[in-house]
PDB file of N, CA and C in Angstrom:
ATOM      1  N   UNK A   1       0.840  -1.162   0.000  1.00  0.00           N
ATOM      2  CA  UNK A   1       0.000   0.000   0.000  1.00  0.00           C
ATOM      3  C   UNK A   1       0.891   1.232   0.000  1.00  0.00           C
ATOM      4  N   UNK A   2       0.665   2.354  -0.494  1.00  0.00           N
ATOM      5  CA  UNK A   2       1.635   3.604  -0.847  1.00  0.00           C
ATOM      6  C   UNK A   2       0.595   4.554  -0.110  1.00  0.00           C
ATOM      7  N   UNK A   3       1.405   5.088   0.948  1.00  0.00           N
ATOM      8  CA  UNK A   3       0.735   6.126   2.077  1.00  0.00           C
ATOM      9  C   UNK A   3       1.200   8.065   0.604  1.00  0.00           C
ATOM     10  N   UNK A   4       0.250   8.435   1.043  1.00  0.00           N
ATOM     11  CA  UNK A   4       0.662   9.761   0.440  1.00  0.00           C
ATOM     12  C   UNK A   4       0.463  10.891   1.723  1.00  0.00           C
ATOM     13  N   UNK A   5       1.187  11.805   2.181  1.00  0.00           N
ATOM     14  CA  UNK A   5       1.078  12.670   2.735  1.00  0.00           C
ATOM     15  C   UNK A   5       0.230  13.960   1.942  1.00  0.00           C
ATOM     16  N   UNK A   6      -0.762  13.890   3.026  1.00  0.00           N
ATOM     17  CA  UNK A   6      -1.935  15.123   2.430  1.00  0.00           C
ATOM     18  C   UNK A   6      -1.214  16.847   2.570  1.00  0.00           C
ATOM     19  N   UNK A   7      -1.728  17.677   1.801  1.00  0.00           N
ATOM     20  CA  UNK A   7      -1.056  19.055   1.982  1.00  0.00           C
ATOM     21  C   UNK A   7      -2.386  19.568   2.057  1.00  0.00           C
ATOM     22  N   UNK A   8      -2.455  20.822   2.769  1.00  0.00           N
ATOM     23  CA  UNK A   8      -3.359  21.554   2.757  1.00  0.00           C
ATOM     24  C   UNK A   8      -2.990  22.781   2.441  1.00  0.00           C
ATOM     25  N   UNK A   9      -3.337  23.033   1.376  1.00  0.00           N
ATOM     26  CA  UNK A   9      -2.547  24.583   0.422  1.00  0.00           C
ATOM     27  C   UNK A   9      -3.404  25.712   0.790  1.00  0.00           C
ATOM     28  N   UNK A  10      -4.703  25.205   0.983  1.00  0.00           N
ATOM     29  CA  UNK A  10      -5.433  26.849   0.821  1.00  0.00           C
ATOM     30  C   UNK A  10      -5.990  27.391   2.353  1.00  0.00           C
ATOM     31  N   UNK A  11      -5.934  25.910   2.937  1.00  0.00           N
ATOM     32  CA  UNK A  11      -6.897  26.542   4.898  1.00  0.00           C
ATOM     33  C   UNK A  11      -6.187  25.595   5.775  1.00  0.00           C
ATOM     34  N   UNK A  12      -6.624  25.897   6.526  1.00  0.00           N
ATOM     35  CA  UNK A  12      -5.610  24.670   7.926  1.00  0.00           C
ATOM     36  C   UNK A  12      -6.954  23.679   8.289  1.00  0.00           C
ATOM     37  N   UNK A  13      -6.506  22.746   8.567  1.00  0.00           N
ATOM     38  CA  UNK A  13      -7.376  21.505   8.651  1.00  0.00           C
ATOM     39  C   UNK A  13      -7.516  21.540  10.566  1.00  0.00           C
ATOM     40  N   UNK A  14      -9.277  20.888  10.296  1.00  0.00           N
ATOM     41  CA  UNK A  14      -9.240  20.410  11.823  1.00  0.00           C
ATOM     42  C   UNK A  14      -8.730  19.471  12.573  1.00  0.00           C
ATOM     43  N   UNK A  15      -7.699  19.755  13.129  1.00  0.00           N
ATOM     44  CA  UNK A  15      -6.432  18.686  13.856  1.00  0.00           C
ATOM     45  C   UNK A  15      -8.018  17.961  14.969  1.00  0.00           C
ATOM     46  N   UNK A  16      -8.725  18.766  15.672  1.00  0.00           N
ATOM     47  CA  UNK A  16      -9.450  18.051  16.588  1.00  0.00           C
ATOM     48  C   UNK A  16     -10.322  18.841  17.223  1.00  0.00           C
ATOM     49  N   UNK A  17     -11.034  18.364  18.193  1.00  0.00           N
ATOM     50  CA  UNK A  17     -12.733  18.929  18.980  1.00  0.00           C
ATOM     51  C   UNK A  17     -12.894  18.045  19.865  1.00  0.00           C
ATOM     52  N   UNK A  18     -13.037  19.112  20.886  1.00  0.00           N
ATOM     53  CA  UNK A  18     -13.708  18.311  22.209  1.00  0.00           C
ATOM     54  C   UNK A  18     -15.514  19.152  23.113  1.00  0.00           C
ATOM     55  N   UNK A  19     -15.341  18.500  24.087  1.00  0.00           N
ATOM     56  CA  UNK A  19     -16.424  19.913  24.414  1.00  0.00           C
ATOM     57  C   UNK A  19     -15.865  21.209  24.883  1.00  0.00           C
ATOM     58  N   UNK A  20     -16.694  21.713  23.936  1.00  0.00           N
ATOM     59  CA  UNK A  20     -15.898  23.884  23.532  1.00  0.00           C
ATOM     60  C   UNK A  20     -15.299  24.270  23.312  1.00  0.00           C
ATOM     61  N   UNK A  21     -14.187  23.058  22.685  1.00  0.00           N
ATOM     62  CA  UNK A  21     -12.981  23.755  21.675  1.00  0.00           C
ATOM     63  C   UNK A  21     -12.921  23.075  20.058  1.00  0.00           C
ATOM     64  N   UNK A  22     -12.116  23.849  19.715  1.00  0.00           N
ATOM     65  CA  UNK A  22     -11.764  23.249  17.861  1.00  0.00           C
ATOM     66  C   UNK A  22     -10.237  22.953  18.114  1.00  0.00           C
ATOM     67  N   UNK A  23      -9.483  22.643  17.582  1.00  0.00           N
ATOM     68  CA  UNK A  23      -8.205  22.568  17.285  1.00  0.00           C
ATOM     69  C   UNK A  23      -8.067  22.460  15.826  1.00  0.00           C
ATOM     70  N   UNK A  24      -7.376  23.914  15.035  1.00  0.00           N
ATOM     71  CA  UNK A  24      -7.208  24.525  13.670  1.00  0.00           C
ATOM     72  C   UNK A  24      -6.190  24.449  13.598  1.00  0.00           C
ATOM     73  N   UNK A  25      -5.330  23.587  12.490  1.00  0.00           N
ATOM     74  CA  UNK A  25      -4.291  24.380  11.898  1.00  0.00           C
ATOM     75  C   UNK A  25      -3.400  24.467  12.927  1.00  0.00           C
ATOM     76  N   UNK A  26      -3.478  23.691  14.363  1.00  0.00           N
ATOM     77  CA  UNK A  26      -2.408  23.391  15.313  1.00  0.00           C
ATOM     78  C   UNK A  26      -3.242  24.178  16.582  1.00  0.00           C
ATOM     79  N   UNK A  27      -4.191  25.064  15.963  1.00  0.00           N
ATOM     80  CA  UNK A  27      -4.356  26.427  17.334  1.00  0.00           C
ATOM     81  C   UNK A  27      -5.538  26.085  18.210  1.00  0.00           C
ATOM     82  N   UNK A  28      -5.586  26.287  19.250  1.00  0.00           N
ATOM     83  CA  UNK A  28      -7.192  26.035  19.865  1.00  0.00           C
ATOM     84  C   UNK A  28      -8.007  27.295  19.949  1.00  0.00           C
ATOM     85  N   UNK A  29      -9.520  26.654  19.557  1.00  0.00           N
ATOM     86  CA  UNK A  29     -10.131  27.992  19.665  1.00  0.00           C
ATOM     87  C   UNK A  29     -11.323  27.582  20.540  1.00  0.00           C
ATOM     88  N   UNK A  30     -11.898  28.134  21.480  1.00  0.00           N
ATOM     89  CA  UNK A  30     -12.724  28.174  22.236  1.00  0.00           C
ATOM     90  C   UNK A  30     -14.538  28.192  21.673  1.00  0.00           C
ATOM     91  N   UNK A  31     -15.421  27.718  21.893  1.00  0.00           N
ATOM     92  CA  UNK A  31     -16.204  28.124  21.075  1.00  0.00           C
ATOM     93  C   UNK A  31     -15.914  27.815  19.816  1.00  0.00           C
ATOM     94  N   UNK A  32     -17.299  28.127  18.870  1.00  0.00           N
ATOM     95  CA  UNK A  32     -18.002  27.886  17.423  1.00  0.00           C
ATOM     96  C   UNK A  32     -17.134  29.151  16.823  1.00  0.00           C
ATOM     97  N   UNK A  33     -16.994  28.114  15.361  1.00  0.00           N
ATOM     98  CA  UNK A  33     -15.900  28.532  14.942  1.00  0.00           C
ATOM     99  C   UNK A  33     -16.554  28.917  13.675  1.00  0.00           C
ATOM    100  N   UNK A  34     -15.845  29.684  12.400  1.00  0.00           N
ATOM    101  CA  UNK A  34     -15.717  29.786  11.082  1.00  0.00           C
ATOM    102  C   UNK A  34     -14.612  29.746  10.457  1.00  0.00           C
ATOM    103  N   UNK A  35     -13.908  28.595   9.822  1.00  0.00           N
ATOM    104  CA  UNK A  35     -12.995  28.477   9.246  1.00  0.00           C
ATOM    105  C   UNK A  35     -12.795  28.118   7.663  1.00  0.00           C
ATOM    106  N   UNK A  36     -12.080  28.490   6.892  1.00  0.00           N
ATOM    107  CA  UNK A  36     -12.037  28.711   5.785  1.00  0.00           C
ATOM    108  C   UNK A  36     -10.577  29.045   4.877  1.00  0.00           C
ATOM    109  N   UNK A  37     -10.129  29.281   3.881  1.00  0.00           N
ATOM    110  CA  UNK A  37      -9.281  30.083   3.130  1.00  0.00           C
ATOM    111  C   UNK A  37      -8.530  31.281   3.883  1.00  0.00           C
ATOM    112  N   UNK A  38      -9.321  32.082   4.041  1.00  0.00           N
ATOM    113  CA  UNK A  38      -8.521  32.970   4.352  1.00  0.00           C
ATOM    114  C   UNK A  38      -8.319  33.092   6.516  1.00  0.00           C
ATOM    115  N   UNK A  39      -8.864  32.082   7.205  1.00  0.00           N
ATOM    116  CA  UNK A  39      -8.416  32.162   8.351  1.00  0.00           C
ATOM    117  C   UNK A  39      -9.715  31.649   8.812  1.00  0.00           C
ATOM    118  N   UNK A  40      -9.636  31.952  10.476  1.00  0.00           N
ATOM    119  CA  UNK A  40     -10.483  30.749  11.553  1.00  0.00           C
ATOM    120  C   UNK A  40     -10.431  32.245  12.414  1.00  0.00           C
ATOM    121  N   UNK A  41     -11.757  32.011  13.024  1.00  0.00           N
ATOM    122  CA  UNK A  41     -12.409  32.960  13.521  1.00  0.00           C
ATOM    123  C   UNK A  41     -13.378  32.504  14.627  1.00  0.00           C
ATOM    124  N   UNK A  42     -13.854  33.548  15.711  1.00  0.00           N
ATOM    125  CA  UNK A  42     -15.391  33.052  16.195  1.00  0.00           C
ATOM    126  C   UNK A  42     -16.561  33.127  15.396  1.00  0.00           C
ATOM    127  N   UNK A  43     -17.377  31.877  15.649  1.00  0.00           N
ATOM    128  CA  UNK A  43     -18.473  32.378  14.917  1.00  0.00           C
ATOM    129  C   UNK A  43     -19.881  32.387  16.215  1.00  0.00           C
ATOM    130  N   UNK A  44     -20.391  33.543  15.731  1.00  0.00           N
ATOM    131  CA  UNK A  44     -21.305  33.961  16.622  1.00  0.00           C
ATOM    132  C   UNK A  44     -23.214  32.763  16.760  1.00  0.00           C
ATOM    133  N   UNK A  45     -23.101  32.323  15.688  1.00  0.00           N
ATOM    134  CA  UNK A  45     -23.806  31.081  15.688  1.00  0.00           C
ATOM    135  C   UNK A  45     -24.945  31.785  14.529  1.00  0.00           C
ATOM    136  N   UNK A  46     -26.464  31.082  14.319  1.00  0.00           N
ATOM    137  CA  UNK A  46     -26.619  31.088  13.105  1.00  0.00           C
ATOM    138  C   UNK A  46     -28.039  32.593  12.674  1.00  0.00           C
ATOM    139  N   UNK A  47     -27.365  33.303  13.754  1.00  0.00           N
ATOM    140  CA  UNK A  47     -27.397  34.804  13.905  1.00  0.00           C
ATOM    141  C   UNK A  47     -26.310  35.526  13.054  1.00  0.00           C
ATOM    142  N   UNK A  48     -25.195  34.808  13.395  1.00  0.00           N
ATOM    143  CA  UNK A  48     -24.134  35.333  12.487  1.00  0.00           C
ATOM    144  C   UNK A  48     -23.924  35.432  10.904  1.00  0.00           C
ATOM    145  N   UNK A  49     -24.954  35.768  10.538  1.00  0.00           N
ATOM    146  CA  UNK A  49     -25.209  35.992   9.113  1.00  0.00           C
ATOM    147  C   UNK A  49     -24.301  36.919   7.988  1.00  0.00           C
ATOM    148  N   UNK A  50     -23.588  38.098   8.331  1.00  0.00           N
ATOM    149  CA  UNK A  50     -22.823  38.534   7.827  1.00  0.00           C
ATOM    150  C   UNK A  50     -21.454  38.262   7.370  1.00  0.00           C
ATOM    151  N   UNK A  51     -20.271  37.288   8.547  1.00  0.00           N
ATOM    152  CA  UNK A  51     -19.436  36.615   7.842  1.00  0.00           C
ATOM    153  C   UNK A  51     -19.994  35.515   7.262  1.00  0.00           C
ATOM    154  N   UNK A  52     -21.140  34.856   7.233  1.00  0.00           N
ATOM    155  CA  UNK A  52     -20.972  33.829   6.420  1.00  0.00           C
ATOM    156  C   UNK A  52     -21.522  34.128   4.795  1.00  0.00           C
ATOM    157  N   UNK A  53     -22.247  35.383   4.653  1.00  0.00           N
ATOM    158  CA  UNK A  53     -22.353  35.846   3.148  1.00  0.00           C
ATOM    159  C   UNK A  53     -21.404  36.413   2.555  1.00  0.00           C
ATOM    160  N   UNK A  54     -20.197  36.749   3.728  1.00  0.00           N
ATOM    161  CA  UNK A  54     -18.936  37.503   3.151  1.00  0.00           C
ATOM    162  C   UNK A  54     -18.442  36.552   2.279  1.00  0.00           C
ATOM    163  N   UNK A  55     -18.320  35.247   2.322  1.00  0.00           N
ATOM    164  CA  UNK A  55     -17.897  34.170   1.920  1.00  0.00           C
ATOM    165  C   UNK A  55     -18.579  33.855   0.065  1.00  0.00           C
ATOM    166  N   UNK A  56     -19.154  34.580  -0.391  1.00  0.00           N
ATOM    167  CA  UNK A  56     -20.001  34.245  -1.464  1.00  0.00           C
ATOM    168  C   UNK A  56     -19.167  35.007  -2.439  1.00  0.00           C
ATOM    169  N   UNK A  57     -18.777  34.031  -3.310  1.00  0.00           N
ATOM    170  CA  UNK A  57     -18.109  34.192  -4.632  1.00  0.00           C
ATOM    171  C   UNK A  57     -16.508  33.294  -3.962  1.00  0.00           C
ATOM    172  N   UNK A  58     -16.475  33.267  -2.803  1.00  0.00           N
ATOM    173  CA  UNK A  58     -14.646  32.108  -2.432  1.00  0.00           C
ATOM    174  C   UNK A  58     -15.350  31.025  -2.264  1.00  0.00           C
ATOM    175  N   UNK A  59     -16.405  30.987  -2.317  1.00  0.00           N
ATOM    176  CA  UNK A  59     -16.532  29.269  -1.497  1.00  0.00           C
ATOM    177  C   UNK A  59     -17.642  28.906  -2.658  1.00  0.00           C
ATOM    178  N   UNK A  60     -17.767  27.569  -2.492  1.00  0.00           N
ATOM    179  CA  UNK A  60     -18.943  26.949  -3.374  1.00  0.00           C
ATOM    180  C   UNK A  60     -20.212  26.480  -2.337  1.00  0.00           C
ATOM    181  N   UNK A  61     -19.228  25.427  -1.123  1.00  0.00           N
ATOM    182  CA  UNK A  61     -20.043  25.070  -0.533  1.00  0.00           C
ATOM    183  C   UNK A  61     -19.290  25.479   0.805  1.00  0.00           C
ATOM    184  N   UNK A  62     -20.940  25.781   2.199  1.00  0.00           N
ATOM    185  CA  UNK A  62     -20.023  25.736   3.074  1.00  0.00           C
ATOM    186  C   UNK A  62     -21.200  24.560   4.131  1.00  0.00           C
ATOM    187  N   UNK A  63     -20.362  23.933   5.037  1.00  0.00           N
ATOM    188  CA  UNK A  63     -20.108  22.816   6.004  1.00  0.00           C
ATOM    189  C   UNK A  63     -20.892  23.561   7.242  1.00  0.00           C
ATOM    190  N   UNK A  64     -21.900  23.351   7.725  1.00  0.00           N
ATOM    191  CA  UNK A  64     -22.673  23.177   9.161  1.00  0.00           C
ATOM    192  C   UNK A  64     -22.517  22.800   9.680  1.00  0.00           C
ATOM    193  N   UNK A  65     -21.821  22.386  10.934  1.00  0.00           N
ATOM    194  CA  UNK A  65     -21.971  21.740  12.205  1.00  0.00           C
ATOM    195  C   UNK A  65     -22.933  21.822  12.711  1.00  0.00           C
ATOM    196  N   UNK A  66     -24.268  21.387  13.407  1.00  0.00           N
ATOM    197  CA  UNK A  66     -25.118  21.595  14.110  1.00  0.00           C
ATOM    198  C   UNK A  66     -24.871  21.638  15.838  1.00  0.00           C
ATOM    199  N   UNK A  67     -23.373  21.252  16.172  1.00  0.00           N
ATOM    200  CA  UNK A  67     -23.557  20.815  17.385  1.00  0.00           C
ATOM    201  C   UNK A  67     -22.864  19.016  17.488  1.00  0.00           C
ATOM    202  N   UNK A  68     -23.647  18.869  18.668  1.00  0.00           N
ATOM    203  CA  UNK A  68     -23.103  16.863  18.741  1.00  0.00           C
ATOM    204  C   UNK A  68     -24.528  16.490  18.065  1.00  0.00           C
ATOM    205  N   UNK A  69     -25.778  16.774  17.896  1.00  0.00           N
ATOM    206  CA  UNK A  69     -26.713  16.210  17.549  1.00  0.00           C
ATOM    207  C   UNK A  69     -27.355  17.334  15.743  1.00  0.00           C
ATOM    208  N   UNK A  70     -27.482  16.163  14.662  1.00  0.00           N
ATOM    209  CA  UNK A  70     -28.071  17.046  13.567  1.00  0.00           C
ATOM    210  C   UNK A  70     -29.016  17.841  13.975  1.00  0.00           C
ATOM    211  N   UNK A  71     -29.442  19.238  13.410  1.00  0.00           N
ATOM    212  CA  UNK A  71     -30.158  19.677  13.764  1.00  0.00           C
ATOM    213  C   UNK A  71     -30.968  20.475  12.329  1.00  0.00           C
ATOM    214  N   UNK A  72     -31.803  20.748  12.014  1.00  0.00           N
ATOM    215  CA  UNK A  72     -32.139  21.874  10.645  1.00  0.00           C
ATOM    216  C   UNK A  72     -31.696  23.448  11.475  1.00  0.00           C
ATOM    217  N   UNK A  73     -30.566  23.830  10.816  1.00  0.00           N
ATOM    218  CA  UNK A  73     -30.887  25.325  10.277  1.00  0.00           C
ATOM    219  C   UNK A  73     -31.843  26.239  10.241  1.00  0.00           C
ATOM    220  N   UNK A  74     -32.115  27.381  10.974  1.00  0.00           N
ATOM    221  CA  UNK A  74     -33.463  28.826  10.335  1.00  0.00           C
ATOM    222  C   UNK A  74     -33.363  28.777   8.694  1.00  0.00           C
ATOM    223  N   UNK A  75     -34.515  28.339   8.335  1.00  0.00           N
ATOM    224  CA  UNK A  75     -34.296  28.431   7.035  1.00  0.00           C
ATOM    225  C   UNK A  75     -34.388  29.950   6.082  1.00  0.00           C
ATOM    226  N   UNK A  76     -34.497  30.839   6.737  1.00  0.00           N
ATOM    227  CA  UNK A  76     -33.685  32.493   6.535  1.00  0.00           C
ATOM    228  C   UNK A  76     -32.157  32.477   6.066  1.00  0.00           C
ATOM    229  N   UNK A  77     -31.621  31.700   7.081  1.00  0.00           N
ATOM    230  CA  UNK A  77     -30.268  31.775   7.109  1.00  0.00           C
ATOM    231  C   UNK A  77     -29.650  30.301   5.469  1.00  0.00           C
ATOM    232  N   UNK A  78     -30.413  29.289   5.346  1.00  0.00           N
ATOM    233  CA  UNK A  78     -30.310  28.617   4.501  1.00  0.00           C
ATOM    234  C   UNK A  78     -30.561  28.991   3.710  1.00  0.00           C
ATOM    235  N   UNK A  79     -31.391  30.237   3.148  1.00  0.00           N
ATOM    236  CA  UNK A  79     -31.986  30.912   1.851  1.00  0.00           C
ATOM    237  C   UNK A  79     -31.066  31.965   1.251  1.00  0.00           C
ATOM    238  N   UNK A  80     -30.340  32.883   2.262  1.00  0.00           N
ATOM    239  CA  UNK A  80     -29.716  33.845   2.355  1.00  0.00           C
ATOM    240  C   UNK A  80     -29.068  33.294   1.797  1.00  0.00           C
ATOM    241  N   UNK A  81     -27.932  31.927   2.275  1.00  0.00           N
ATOM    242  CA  UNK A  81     -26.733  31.358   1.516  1.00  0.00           C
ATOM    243  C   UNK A  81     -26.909  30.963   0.630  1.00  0.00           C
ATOM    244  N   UNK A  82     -27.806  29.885   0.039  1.00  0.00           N
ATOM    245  CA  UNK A  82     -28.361  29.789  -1.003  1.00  0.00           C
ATOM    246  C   UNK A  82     -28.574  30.680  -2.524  1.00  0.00           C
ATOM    247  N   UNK A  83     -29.086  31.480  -1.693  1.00  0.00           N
ATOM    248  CA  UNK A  83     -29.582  33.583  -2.710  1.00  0.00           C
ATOM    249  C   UNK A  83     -27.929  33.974  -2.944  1.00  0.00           C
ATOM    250  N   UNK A  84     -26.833  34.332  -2.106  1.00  0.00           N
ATOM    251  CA  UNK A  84     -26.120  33.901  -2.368  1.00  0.00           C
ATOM    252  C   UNK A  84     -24.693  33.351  -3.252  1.00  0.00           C
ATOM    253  N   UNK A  85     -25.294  32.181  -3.693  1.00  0.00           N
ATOM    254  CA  UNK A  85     -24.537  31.131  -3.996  1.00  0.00           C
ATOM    255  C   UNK A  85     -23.588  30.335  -3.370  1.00  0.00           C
ATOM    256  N   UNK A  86     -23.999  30.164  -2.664  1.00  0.00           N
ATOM    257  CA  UNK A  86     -23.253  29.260  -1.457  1.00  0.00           C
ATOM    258  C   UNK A  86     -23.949  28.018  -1.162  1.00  0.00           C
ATOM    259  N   UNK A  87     -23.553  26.950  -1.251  1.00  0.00           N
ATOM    260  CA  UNK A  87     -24.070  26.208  -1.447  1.00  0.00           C
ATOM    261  C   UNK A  87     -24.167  25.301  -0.089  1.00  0.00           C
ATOM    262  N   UNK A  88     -24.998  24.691   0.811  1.00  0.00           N
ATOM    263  CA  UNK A  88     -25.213  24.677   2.127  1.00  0.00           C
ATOM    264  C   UNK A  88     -25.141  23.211   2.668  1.00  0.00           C
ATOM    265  N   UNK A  89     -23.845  22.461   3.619  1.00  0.00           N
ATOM    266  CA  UNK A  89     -24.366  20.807   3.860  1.00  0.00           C
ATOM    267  C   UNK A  89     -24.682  21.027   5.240  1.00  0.00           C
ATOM    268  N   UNK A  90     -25.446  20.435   5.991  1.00  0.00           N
ATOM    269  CA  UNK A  90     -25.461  21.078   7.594  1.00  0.00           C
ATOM    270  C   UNK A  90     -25.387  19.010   7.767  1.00  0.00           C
ATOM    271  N   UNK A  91     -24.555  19.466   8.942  1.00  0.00           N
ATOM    272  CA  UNK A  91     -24.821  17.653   9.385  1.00  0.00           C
ATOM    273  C   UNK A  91     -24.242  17.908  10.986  1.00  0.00           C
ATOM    274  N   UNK A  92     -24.159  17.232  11.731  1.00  0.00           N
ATOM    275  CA  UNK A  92     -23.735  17.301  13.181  1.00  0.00           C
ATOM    276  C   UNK A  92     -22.003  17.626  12.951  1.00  0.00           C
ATOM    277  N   UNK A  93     -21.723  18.324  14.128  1.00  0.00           N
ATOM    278  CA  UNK A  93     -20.173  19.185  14.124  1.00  0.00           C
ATOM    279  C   UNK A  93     -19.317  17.875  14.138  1.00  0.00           C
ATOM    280  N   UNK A  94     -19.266  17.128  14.713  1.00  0.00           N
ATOM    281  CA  UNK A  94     -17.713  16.036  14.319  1.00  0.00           C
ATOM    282  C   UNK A  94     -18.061  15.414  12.778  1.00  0.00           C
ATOM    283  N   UNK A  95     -18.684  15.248  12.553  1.00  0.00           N
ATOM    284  CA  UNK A  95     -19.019  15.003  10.302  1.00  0.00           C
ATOM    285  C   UNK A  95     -18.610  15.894  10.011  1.00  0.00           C
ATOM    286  N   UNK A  96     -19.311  17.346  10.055  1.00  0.00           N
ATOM    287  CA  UNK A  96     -18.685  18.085   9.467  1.00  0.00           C
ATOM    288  C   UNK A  96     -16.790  18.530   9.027  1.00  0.00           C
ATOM    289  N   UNK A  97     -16.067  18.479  10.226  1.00  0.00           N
ATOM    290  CA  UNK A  97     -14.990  18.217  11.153  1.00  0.00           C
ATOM    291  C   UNK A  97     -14.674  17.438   9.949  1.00  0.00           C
ATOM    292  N   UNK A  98     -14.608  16.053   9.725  1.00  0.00           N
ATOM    293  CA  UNK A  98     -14.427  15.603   8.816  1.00  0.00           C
ATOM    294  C   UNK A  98     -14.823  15.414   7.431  1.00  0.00           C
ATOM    295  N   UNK A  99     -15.734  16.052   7.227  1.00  0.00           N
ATOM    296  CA  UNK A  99     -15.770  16.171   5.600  1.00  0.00           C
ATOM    297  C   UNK A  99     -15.009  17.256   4.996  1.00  0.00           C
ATOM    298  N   UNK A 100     -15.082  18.311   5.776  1.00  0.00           N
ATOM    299  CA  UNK A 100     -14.077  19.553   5.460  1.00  0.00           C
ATOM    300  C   UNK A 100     -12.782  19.304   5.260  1.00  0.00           C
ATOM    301  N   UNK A 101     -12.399  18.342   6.523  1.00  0.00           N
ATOM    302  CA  UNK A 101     -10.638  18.159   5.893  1.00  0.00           C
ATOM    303  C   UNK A 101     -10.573  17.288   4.430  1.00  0.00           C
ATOM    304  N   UNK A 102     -11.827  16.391   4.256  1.00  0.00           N
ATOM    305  CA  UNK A 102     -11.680  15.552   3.016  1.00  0.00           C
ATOM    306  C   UNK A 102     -11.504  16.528   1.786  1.00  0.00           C
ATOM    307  N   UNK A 103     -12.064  17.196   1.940  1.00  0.00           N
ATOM    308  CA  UNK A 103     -12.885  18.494   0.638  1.00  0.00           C
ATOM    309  C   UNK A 103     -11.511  19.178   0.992  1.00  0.00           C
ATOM    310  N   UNK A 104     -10.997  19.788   1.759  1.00  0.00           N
ATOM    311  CA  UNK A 104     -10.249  20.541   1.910  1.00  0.00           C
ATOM    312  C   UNK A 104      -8.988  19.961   1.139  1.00  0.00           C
ATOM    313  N   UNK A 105      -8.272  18.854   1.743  1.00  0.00           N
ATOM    314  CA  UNK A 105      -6.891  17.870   1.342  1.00  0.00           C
ATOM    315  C   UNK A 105      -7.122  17.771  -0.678  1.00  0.00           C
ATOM    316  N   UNK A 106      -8.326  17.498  -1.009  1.00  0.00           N
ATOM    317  CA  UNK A 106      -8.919  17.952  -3.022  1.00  0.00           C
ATOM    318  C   UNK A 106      -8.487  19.120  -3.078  1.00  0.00           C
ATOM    319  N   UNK A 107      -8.362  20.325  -2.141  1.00  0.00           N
ATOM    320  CA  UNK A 107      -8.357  21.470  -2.548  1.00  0.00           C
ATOM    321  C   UNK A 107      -9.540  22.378  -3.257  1.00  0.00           C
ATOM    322  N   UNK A 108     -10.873  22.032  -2.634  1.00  0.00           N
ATOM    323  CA  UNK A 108     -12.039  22.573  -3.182  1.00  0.00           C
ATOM    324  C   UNK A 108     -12.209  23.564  -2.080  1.00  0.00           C
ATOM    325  N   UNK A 109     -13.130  24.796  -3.025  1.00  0.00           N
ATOM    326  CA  UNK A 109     -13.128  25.838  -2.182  1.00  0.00           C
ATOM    327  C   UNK A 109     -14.839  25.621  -1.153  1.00  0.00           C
ATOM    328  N   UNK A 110     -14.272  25.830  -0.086  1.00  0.00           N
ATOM    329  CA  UNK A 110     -15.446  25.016   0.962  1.00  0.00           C
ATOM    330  C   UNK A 110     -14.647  26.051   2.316  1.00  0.00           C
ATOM    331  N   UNK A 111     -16.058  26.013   3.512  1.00  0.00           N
ATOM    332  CA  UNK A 111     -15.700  26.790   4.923  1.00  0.00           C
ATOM    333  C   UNK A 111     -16.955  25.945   5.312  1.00  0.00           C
ATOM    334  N   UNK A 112     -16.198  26.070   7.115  1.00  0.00           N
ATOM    335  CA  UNK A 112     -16.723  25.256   7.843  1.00  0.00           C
ATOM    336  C   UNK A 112     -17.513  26.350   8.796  1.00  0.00           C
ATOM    337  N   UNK A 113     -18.281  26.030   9.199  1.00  0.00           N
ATOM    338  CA  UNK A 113     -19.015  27.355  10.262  1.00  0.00           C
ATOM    339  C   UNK A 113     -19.690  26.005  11.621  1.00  0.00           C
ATOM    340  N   UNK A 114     -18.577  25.987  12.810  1.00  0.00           N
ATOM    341  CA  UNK A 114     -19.229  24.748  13.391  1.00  0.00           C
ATOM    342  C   UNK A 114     -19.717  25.279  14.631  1.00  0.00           C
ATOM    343  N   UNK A 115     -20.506  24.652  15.569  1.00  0.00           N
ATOM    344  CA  UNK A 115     -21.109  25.151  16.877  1.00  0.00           C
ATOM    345  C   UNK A 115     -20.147  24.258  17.784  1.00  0.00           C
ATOM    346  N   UNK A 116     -20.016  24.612  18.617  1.00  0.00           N
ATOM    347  CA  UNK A 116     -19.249  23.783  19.940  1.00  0.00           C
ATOM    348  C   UNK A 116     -20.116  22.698  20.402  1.00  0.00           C
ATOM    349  N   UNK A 117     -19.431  21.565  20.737  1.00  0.00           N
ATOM    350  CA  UNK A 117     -19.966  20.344  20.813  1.00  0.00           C
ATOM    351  C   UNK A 117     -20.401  20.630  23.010  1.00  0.00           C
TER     352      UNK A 117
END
């Protein structure tokens, strides 16, 4: 079997998550996060509507965490991204966690916006 070492060229990958932290790109961050291309941030949760439309025209799709349990989205906030062009997966925060680094390691343009577990 031939191991390949993954690069992450465009965002820092989620090293890890516990309850109320992320671990980005080596760093811990406290609290729900928004991470992406151009950096990792707080995210204020799904009130926080303004960085995540900032994101429209860099990203295609962006990654939901709901938390430890799936949850639906305000569908305001799913329409907005949508309207948009942002294209929306919401699934519980450790999936997400990992689909982002998958998508991410392709090098597709994608941000994660997760809630603290």
């Amino acid at each position: 079997m031939r191991l390949n070492e993954v690069n992450y060229r465009d965002a820092q990958p989620v090293d890890g998550y516990g309850p109320g932290f992320f671990r980005i790109g080596g760093a811990v961050h406290q609290g729900s996060v928004l991470t992406h291309a151009g950096g990792t941030v707080g995210w204020m949760g799904y009130q926080d509507h303004d960085r995540l439309l900032a994101l429209a025209g860099k990203i295609d799709v962006l990654f939901i965490g709901t938390g430890a349990e799936i949850a639906h989205i305000p569908s305001d906030l799913r329409s907005a991204l949508e309207d948009a062009g942002i294209g929306v997966e919401v699934m519980n925060s450790p999936a997400a966690c990992r689909t982002y680094n998958v998508l991410l390691s392709e090098g597709r343009r994608i941000a994660l916006a997760v809630l603290a577990i």
